[in-house]
N, C-alpha and C. Protein backbone atom coordinates (compact mmCIF):
# COMPACT_ATOMS: atom_id res chain seq x y z
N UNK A 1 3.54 -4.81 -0.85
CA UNK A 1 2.42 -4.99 0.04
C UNK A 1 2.70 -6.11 1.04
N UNK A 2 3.53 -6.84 0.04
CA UNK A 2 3.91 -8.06 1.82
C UNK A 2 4.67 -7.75 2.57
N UNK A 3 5.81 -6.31 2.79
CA UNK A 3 5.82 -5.58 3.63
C UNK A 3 5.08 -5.22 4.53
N UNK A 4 4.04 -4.75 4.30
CA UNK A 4 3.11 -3.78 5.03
C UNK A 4 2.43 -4.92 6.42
N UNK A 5 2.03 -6.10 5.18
CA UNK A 5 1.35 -7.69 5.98
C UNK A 5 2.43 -8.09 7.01
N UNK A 6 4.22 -8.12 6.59
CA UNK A 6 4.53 -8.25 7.68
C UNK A 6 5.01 -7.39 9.17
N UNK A 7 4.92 -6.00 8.37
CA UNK A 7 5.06 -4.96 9.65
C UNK A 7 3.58 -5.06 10.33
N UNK A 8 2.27 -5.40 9.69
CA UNK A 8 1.04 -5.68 10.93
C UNK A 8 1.61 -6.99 11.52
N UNK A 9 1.37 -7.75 10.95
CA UNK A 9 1.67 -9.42 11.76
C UNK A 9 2.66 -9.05 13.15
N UNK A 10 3.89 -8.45 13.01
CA UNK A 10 4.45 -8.05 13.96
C UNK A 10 4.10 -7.20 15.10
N UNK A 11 3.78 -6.08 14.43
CA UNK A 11 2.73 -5.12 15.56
C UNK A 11 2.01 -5.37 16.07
N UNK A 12 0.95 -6.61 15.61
CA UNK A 12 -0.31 -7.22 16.24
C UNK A 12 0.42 -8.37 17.54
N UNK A 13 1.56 -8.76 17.02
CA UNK A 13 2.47 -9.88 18.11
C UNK A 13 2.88 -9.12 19.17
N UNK A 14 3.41 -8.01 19.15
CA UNK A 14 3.67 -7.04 19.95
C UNK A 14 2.96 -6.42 20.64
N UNK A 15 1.99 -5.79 20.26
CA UNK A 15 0.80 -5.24 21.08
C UNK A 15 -0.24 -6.25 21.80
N UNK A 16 0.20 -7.58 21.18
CA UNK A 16 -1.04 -8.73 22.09
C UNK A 16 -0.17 -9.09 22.90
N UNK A 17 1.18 -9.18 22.96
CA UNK A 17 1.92 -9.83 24.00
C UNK A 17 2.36 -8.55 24.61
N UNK A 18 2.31 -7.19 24.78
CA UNK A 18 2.51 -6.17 26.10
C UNK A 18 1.20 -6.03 26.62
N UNK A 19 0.34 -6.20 26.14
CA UNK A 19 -1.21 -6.33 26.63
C UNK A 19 -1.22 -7.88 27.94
N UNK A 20 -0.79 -8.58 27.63
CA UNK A 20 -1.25 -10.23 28.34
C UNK A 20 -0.11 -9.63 29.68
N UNK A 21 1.11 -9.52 29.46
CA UNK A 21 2.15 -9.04 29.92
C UNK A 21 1.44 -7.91 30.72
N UNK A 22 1.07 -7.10 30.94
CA UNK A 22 0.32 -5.78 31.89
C UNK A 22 -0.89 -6.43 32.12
N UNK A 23 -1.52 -7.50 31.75
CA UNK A 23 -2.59 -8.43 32.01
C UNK A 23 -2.18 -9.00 34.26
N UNK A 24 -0.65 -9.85 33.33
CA UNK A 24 -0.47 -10.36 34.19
C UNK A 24 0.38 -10.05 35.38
N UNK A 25 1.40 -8.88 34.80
CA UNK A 25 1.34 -7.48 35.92
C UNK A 25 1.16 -6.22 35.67
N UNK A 26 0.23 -6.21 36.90
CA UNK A 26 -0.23 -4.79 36.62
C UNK A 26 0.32 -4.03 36.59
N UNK A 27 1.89 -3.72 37.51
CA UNK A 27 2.47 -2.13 37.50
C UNK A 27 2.72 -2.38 36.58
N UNK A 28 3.40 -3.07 35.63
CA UNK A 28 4.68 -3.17 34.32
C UNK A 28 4.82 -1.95 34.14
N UNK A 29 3.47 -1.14 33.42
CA UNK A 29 4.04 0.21 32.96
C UNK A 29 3.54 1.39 34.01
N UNK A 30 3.86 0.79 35.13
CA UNK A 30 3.45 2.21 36.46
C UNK A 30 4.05 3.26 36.06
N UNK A 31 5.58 3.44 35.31
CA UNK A 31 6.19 5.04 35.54
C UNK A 31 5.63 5.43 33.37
N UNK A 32 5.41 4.54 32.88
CA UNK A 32 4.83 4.88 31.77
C UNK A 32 3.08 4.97 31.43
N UNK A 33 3.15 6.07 31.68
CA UNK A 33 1.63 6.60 32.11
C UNK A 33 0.61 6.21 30.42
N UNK A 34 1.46 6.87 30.19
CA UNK A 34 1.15 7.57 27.90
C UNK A 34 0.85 5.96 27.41
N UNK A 35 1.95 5.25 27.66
CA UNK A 35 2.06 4.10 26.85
C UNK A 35 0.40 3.16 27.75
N UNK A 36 0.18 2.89 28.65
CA UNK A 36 -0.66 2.50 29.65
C UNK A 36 -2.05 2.96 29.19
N UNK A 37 -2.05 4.41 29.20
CA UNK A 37 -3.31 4.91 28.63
C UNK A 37 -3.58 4.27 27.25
N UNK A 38 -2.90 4.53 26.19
CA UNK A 38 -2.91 4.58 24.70
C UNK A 38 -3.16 2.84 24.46
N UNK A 39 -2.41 1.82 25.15
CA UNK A 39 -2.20 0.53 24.77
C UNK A 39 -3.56 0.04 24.17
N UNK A 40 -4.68 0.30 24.67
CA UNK A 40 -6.41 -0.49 24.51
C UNK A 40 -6.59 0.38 23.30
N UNK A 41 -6.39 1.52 22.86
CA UNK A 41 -6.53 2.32 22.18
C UNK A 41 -5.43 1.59 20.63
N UNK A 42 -4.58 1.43 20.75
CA UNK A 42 -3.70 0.93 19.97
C UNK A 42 -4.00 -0.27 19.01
N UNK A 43 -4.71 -0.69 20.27
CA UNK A 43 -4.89 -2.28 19.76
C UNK A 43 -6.40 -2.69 19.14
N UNK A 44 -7.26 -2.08 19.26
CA UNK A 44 -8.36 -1.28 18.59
C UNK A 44 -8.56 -0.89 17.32
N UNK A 45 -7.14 -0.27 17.07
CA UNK A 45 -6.81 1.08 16.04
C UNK A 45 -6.07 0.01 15.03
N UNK A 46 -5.64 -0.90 15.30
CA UNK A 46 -4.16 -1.10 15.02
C UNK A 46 -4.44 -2.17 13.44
N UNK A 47 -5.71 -2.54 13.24
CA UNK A 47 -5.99 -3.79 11.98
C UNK A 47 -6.59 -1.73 10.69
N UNK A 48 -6.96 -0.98 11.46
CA UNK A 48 -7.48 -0.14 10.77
C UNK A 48 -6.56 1.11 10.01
N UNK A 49 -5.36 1.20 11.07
CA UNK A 49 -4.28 1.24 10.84
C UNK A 49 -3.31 0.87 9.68
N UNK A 50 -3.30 -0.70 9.62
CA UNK A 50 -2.82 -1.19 8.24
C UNK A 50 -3.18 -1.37 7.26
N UNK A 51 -4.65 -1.37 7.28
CA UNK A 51 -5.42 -1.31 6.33
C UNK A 51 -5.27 -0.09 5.42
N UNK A 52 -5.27 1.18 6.14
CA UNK A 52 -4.49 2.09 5.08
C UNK A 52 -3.38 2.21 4.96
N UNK A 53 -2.65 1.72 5.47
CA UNK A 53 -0.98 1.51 4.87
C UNK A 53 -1.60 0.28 3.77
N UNK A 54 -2.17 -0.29 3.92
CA UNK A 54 -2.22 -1.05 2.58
C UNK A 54 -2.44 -0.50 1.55
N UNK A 55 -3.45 0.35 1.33
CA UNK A 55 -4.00 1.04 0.41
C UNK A 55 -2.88 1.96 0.16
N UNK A 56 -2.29 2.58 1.08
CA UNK A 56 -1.38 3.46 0.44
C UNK A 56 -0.08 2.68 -0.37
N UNK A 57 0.47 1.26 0.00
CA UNK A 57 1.17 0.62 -0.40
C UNK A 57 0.45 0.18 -2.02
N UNK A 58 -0.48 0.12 -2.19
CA UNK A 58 -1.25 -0.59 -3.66
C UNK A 58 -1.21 0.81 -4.40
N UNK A 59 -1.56 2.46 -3.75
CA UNK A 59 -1.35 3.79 -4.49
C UNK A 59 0.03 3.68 -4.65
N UNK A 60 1.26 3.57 -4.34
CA UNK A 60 2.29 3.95 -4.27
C UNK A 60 2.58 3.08 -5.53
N UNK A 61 2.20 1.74 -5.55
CA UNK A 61 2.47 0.38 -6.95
C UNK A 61 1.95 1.23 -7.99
N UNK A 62 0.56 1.71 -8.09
CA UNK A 62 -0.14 1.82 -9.11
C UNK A 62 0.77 3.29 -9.78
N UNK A 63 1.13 4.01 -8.58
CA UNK A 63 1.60 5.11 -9.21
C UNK A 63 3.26 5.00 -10.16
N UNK A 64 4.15 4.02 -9.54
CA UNK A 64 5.08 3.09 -10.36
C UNK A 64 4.94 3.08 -11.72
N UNK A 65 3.91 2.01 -11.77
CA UNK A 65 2.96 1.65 -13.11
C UNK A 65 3.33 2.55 -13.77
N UNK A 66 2.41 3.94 -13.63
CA UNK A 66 2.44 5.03 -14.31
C UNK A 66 3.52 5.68 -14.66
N UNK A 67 4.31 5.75 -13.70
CA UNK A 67 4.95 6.34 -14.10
C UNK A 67 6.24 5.79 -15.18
N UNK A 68 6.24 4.48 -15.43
CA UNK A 68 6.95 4.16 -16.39
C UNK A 68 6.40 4.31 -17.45
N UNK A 69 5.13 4.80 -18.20
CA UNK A 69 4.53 5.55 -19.42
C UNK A 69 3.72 4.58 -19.46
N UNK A 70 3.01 3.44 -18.44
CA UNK A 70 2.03 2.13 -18.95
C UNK A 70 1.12 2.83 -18.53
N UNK A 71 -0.10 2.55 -19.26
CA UNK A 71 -1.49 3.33 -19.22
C UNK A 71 -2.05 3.19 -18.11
N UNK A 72 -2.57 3.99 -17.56
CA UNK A 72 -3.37 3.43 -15.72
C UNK A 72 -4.35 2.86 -16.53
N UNK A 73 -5.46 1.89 -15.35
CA UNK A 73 -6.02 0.88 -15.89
C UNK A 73 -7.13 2.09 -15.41
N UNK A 74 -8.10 1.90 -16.38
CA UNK A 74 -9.73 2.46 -16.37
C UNK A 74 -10.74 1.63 -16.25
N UNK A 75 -11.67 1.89 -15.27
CA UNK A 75 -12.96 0.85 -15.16
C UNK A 75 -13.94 0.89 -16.55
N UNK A 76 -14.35 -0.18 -17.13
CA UNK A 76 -14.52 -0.65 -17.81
C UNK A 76 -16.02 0.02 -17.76
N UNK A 77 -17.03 0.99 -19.01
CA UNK A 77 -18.00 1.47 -18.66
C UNK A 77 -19.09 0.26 -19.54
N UNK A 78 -20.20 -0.03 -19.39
CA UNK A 78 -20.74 -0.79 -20.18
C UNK A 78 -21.77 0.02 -21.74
């Protein structure tokens, strides 16, 4: 999972600094239309994004677990 924390940390560095960067010129991405459109969209998307890579990173552990014959953990009924 501290994978996942550091592929956002990076993506979020990246997408805030081509954002300030097309901030402060505008053509930067004149012949890249796609990337231009999508960027506000990206950066929006992009904490919601890792958030299920997280979750899928904590399914992928839990399924580990299991699969070495240790019991999955069950919520506790009262």
């Amino acid at each position: 999972m501290a994978e996942v924390w550091g592929e956002f940390r990076s993506a979020r560095a990246a997408v805030d600094r081509l954002r300030a960067a097309v901030a402060a010129t505008p053509d930067l991405l004149k012949n890249d239309r796609v990337t231009r459109e999508y960027l506000s969209r990206a950066h929006e998307n992009l904490d919601g994004t890792y958030i299920v890579r997280l979750f899928a990173a904590f399914e992928a552990a839990l399924r580990r677990v299991e699969d070495r014959g240790l019991e999955p953990l069950t919520p506790c009924m009262p």
